[in-house]
Every structure is written in C-alpha cells, then in structure tokens.
N, C-alpha and C. Protein backbone atom coordinates (compact mmCIF):
# COMPACT_ATOMS: atom_id res chain seq x y z
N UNK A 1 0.84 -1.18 0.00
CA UNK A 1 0.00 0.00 0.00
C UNK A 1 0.88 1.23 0.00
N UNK A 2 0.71 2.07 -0.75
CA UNK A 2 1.76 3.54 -0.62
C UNK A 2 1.10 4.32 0.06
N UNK A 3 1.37 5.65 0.61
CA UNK A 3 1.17 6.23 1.84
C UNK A 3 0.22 7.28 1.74
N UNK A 4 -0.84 6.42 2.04
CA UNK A 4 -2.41 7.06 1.97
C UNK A 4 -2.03 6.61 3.60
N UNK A 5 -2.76 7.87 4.26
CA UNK A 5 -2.90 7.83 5.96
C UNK A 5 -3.84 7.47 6.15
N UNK A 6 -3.89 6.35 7.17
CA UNK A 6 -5.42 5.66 7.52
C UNK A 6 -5.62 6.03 8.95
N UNK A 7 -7.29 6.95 8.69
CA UNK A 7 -7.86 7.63 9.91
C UNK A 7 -8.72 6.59 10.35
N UNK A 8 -9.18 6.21 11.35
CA UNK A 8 -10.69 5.97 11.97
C UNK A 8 -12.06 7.00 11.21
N UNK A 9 -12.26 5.12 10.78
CA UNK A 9 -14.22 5.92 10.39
C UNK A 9 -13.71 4.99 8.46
N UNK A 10 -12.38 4.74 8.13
CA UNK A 10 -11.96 4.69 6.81
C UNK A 10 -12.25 2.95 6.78
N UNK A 11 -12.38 2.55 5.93
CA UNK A 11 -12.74 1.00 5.35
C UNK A 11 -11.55 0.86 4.23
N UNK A 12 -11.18 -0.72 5.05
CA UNK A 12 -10.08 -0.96 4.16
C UNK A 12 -10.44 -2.47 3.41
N UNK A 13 -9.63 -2.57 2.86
CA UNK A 13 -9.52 -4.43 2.38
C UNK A 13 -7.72 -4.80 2.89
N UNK A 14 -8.29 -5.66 3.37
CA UNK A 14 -7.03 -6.24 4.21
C UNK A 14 -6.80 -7.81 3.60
N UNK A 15 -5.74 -8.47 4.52
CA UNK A 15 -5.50 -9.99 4.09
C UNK A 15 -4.92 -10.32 5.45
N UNK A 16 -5.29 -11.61 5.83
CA UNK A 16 -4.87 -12.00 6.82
C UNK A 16 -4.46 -13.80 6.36
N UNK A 17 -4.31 -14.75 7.19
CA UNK A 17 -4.33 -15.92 6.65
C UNK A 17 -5.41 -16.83 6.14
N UNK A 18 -6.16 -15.93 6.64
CA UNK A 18 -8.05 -16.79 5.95
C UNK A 18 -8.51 -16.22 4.63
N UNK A 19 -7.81 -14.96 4.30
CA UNK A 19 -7.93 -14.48 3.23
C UNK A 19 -8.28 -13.06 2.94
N UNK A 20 -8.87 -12.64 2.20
CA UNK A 20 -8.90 -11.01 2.08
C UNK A 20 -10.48 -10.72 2.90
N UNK A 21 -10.85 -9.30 3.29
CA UNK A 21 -11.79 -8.97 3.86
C UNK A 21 -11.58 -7.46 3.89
N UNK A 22 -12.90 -6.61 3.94
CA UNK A 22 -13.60 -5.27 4.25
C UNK A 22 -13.07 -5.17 5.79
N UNK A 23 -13.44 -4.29 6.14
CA UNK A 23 -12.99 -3.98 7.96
C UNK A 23 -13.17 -2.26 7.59
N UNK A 24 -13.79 -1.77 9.10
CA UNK A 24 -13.89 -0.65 9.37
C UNK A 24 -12.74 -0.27 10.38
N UNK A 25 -11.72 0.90 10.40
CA UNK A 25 -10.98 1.21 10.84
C UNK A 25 -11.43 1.78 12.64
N UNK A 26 -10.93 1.59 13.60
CA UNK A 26 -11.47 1.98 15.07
C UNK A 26 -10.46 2.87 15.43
N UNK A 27 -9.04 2.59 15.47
CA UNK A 27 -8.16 3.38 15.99
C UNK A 27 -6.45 2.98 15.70
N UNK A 28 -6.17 2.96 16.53
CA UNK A 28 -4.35 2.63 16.57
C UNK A 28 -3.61 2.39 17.75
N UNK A 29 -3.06 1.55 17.67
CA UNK A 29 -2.69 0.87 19.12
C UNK A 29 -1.26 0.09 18.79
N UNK A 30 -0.14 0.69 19.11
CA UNK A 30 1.47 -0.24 19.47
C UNK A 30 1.88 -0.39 18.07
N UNK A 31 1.29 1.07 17.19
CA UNK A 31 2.03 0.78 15.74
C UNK A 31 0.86 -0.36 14.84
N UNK A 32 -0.21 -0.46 15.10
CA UNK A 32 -1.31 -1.03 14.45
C UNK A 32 -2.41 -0.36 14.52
N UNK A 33 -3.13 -0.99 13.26
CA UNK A 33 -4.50 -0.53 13.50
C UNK A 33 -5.35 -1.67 13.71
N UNK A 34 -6.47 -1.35 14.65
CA UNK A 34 -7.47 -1.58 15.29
C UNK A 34 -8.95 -1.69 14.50
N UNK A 35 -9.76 -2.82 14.16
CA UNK A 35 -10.16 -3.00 13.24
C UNK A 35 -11.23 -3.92 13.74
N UNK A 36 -13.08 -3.40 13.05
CA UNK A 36 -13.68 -4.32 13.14
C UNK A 36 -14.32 -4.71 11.70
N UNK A 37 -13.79 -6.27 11.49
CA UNK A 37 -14.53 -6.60 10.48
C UNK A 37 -15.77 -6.98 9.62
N UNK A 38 -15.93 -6.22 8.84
CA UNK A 38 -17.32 -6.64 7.60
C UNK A 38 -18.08 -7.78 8.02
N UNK A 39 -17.56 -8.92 8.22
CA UNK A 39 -18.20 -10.09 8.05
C UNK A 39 -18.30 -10.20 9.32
N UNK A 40 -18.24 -9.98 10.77
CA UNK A 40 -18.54 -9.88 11.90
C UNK A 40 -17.67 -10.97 12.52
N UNK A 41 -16.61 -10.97 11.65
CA UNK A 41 -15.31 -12.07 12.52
C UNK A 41 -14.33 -11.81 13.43
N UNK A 42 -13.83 -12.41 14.52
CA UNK A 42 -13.56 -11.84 15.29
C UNK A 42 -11.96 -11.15 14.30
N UNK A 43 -11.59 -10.37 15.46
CA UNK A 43 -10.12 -9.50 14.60
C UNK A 43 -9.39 -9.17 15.27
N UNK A 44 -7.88 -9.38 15.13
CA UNK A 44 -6.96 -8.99 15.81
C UNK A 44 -6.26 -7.66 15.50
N UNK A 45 -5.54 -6.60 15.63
CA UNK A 45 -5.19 -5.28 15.51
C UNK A 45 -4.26 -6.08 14.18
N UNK A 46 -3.89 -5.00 13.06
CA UNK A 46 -3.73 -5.53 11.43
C UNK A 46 -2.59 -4.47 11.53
N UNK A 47 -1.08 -5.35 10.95
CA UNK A 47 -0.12 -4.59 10.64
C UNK A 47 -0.36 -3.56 9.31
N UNK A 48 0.31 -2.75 8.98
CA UNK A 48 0.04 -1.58 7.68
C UNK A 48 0.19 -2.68 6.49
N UNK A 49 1.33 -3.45 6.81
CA UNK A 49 1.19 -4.08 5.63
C UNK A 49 0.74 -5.05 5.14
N UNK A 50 -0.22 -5.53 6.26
CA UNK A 50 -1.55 -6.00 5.74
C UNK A 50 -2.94 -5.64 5.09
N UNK A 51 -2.59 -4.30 4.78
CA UNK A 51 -3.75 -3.48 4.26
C UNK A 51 -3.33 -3.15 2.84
N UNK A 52 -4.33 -3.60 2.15
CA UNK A 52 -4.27 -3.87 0.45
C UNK A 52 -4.84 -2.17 0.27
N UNK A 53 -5.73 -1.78 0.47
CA UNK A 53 -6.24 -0.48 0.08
C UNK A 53 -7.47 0.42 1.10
N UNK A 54 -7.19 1.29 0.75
CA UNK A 54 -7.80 2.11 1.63
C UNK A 54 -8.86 2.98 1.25
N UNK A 55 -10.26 3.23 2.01
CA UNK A 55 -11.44 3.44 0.77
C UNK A 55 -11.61 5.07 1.94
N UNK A 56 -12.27 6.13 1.31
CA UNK A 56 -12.32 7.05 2.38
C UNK A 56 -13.62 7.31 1.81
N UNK A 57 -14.01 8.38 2.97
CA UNK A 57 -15.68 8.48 2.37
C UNK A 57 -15.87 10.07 1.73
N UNK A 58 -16.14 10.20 0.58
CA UNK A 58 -16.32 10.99 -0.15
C UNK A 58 -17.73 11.98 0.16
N UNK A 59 -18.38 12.02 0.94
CA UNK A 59 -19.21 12.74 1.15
C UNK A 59 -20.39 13.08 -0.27
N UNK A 60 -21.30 13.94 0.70
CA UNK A 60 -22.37 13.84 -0.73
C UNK A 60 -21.91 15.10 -1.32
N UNK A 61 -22.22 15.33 -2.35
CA UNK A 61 -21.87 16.84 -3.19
C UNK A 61 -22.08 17.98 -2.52
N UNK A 62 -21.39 18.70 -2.45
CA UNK A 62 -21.60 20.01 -1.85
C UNK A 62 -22.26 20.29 -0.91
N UNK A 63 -21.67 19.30 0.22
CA UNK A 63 -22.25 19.11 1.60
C UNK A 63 -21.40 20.37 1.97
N UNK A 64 -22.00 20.86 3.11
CA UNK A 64 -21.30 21.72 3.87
C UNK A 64 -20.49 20.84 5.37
N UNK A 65 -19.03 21.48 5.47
CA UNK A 65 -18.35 21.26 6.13
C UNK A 65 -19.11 20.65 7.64
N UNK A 66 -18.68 19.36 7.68
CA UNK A 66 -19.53 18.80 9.35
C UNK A 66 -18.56 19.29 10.18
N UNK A 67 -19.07 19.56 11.77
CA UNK A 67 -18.87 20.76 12.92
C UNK A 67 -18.21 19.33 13.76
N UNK A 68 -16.70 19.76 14.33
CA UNK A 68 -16.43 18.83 15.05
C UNK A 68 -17.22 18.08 16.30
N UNK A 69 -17.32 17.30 16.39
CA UNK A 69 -17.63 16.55 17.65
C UNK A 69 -17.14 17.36 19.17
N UNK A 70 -18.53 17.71 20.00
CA UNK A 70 -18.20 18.56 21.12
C UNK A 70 -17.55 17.28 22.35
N UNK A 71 -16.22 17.71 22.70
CA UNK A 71 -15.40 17.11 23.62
C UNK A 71 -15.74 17.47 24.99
N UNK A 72 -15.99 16.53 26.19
CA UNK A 72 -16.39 17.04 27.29
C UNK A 72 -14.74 17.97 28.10
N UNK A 73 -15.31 18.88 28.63
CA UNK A 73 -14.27 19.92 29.16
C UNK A 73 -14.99 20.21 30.72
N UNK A 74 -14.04 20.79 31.54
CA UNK A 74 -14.54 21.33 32.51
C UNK A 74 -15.24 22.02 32.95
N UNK A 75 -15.67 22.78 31.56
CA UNK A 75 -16.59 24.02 31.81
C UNK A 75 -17.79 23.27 30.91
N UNK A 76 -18.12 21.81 30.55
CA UNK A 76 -18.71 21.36 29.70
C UNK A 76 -19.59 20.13 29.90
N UNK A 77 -20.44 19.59 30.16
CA UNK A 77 -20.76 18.37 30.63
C UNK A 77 -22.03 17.67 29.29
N UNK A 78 -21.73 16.73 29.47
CA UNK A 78 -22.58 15.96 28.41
C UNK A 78 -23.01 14.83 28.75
N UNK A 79 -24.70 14.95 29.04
CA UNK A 79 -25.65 13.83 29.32
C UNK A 79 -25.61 12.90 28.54
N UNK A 80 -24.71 12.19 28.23
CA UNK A 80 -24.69 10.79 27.30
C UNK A 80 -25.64 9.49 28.04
C-alpha cells in the first residue's frame, strides 16, 4: 500500500491468513491498527502491511463542512 494515511471511520480491504476482507478502521494501538470486520469475525489489531487499500468516504456533493464533535471539558458536561 503507498502512503495514503489511515484515519478511523476509513474502510479498508485487508488480508490475513483466511484471506482477504472489508474492515472498518477503530483506531491505533502499538504501531497497528485496530479493526472491526465486515463479516462480523472476530479480529486482531492488522499490521500496515496487511492493508491492500484504503477506501475514504467521499461525502455527498456540496455538503457543507460537518462541525467537530463537542469534547467534554470542565466548563462542559454531556448527558450521554
């Protein structure tokens, strides 16, 4: 894979020893990424160079810019 940066939220196709698969990206952990897969199999965190390609989401046409996600702060509380 050449050096497309893989964020969380991005869908990749990977290969492992059972074979190739979809997976949604979660995070990054000890120099891996963190990964739950398409087919609802279980998954272990996937070296880079196990990742065949990387799909990002293109949004709909002339969406307007989405507003970051509000982070809880001290002056901030959020009834989740």
């Amino acid at each position: 894979m050449s050096g497309v940066p893989i964020s969380p939220g991005d869908l990749v196709l990977a290969q492992d020893s059972s074979g190739q698969f979809h997976a949604v990206v979660q995070g990054t952990r000890l120099g891996r990424i963190t990964i739950v897969r398409c087919d609802h199999r279980p998954a272990r965190p996937l070296a880079l160079r196990d990742v065949l390609q990387v799909f990002k989401a293109a949004g709909t046409p002339d969406a307007p810019p989405r507003p970051e996600p509000l982070k809880p702060t001290a002056q901030l509380h959020l009834d989740l």
